[in-house]
Structures are given as structure tokens and as C-alpha cells.
C-alpha atoms as a PDB file:
ATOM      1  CA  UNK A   1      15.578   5.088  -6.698  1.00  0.00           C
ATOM      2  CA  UNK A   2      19.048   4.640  -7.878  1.00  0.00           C
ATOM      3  CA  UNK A   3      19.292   0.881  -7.538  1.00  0.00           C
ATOM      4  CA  UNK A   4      15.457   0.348  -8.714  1.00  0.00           C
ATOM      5  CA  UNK A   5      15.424  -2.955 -11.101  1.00  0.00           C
ATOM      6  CA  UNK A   6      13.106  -4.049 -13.904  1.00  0.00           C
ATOM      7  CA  UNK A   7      11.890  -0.432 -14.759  1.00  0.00           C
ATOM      8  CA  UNK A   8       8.686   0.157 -16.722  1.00  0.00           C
ATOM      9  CA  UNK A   9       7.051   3.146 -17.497  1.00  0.00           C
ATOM     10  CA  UNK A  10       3.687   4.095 -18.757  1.00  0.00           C
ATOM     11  CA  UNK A  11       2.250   7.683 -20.039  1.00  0.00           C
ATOM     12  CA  UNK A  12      -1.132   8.937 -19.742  1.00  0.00           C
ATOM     13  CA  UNK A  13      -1.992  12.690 -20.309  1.00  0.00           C
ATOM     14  CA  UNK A  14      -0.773  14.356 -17.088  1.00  0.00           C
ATOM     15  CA  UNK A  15       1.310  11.594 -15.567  1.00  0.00           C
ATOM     16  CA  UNK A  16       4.016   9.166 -15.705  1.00  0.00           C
ATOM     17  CA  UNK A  17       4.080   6.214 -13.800  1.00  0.00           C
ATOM     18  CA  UNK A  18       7.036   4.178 -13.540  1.00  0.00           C
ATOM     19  CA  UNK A  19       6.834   0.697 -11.916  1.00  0.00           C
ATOM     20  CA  UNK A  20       9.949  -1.393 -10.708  1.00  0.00           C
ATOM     21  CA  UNK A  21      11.846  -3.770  -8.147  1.00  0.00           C
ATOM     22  CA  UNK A  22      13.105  -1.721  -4.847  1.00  0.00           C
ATOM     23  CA  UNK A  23      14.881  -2.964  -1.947  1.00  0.00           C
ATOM     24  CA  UNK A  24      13.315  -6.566  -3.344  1.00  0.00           C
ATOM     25  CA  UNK A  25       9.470  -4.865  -3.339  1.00  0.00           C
ATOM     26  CA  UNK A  26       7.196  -3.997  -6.113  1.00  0.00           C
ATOM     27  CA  UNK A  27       7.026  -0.192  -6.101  1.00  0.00           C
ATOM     28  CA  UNK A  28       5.193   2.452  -8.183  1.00  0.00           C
ATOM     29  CA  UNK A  29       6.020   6.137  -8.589  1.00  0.00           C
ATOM     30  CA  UNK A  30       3.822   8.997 -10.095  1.00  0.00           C
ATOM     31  CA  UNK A  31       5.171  12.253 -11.334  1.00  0.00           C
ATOM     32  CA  UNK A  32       3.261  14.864 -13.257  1.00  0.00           C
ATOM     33  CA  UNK A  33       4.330  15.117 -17.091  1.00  0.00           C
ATOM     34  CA  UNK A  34       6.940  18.166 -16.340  1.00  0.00           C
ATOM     35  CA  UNK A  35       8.893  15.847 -13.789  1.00  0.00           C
ATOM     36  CA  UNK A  36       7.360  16.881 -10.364  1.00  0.00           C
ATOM     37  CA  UNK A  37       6.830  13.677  -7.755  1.00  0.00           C
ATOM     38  CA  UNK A  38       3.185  12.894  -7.035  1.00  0.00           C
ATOM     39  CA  UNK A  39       3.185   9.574  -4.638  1.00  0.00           C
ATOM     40  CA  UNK A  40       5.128   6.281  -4.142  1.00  0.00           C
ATOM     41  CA  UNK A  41       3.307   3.380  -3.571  1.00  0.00           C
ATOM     42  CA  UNK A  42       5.578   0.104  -1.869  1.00  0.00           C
ATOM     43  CA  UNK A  43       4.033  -3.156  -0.929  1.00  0.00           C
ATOM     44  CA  UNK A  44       4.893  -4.180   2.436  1.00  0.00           C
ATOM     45  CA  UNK A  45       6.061  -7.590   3.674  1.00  0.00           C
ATOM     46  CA  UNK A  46       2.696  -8.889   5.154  1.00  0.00           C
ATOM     47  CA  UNK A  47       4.128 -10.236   8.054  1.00  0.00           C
ATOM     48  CA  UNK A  48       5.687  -7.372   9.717  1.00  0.00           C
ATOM     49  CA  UNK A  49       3.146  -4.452   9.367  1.00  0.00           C
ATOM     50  CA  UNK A  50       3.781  -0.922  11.117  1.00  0.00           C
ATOM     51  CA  UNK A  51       2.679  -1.878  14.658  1.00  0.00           C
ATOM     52  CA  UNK A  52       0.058   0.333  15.733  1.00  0.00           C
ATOM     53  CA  UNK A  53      -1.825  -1.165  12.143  1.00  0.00           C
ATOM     54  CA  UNK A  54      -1.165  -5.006  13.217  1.00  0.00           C
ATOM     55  CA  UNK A  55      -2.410  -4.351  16.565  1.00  0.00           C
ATOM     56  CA  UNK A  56      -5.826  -3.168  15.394  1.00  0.00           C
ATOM     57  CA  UNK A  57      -6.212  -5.975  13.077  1.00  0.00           C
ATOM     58  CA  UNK A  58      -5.527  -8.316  15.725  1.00  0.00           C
ATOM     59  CA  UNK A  59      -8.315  -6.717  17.615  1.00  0.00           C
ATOM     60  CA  UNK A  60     -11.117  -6.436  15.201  1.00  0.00           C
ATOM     61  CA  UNK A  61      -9.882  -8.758  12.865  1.00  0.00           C
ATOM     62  CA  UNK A  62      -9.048 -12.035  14.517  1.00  0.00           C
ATOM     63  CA  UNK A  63     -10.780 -14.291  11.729  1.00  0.00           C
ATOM     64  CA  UNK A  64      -9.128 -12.453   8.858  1.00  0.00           C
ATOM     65  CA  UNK A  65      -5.162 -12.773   7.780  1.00  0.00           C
ATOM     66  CA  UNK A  66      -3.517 -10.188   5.567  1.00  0.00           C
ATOM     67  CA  UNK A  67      -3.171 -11.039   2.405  1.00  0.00           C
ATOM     68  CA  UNK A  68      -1.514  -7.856   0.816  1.00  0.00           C
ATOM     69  CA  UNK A  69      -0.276  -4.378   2.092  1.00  0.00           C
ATOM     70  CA  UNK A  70       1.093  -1.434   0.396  1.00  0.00           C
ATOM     71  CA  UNK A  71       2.500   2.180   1.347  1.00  0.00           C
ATOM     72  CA  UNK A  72       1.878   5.311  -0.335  1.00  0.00           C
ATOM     73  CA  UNK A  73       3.964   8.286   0.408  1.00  0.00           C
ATOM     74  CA  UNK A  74       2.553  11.494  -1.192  1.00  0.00           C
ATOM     75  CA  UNK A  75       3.547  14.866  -2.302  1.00  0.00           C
ATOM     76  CA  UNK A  76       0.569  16.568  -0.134  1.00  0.00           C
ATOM     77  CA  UNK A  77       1.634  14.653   2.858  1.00  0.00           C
ATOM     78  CA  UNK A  78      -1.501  12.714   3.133  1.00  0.00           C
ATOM     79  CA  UNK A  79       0.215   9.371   3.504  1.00  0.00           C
ATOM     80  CA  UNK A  80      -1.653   6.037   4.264  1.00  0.00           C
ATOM     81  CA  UNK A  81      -1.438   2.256   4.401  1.00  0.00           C
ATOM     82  CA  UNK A  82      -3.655   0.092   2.469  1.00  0.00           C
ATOM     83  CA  UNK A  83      -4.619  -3.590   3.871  1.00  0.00           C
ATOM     84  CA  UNK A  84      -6.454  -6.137   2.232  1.00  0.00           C
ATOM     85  CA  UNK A  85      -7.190  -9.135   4.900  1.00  0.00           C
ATOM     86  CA  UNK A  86      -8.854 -12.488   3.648  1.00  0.00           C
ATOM     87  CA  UNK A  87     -11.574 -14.191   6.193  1.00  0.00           C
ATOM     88  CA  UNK A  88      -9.663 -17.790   7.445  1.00  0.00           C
ATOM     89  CA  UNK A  89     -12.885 -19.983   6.923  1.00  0.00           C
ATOM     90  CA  UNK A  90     -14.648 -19.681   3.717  1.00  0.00           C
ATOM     91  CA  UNK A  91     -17.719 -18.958   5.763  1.00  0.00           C
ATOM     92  CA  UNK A  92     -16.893 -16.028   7.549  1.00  0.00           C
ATOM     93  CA  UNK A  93     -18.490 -12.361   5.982  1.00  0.00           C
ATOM     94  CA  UNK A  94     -17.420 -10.805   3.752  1.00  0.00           C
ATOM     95  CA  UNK A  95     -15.160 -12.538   3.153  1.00  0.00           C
ATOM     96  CA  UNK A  96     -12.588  -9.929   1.721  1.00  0.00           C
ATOM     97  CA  UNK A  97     -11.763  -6.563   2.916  1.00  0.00           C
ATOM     98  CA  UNK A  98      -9.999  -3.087   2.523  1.00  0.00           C
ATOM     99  CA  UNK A  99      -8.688  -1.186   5.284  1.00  0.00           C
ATOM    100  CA  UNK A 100      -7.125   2.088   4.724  1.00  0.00           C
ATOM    101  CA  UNK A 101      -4.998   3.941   7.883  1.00  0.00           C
ATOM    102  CA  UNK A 102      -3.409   6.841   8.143  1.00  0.00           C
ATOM    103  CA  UNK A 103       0.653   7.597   8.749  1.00  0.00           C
ATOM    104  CA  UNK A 104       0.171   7.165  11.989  1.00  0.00           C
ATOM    105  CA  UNK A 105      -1.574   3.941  11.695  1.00  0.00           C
ATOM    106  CA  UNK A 106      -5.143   5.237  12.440  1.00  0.00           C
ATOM    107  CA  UNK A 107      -7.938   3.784  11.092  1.00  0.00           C
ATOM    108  CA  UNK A 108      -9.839   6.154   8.159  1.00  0.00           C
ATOM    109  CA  UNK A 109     -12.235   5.720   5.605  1.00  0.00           C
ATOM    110  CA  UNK A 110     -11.786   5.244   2.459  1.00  0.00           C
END
């Protein structure tokens, strides 16, 4: 992360996080304490999701709209997307909710 802008980073017993501006996105990285990469986490533009994840909000989600999206990419190669969709009227239930799919844009639980 070369170019990476407004870098903070925080400490706890086994891992560093460091959080910062990429590519114009809020991004967090996790490596253990001896310098080894855990995950990066990216939030996504919320308007121009991975396909295949769009498409299956569209069909079981018609009276939500997205309202934030992330990307984690992970050392044991169990990626996933994380989508949090807001109902449109105030009387639609529940009116918030998490969706978690895989790196191929599968559904999975959580």
C-alpha cells in the first residue's frame, strides 16, 4: 500500500491494525505482531457491487438499498463481501440487514 494516505495504527496483544485512505477508499489491514498479513478489509463503492452479489439483492431484496459494502481479502483464503442494505419505507421488516457472500459472490451465513 505504497500510496496509502492518512495512516493510523493501533496495537493490541497479537495484532496490528493499520487503517488508511487507498485508491480514495477507507481500508484496514491486520498483521500479526511479528509482521505476517492477516486480512484487508476495503469498502466498496455501493453502487457498483461485484455482479453476481447485486443480482441477488435485486432478487430478494427489492425493498432494501445498500447502504454500505466492504471487502475482506484474507491470509487463509476465505474471502467474503459484507452488505448492509437499509429497507426503502420505514415500514418494511427489519428494517436493517447483514448479508455476508463468499468470493464468488455466493450467499453464506454469517
Amino acid at each position: 500500500f505504497a500510496r496509502a494516505e492518512d495512516v493510523t495504527w493501533e496495537k493490541e496483544d497479537t495484532v496490528c491494525t493499520a487503517n488508511f485512505i487507498y485508491r480514495e477508499k477507507f481500508t484496514t489491514a491486520q498483521f500479526s505482531v511479528n509482521g505476517m498479513w492477516i486480512e484487508t478489509v476495503e469498502e466498496l463503492d455501493t453502487r457498483s457491487l461485484y455482479a453476481p452479489i447485486q443480482r441477488y439483492i435485486d432478487q430478494n431484496y427489492r425493498d432494501y438499498r445498500v447502504s454500505y459494502a466492504e471487502k475482506a481479502t484474507r491470509h487463509d483464503r476465505n474471502d467474503y463481501y459484507y452488505i448492509e442494505l437499509i429497507a426503502k419505507k420505514k415500514s418494511t421488516q427489519p428494517h436493517q440487514v447483514a448479508l455476508y457472500f463468499d468470493k464468488t459472490g455466493r450467499p453464506r451465513q454469517q
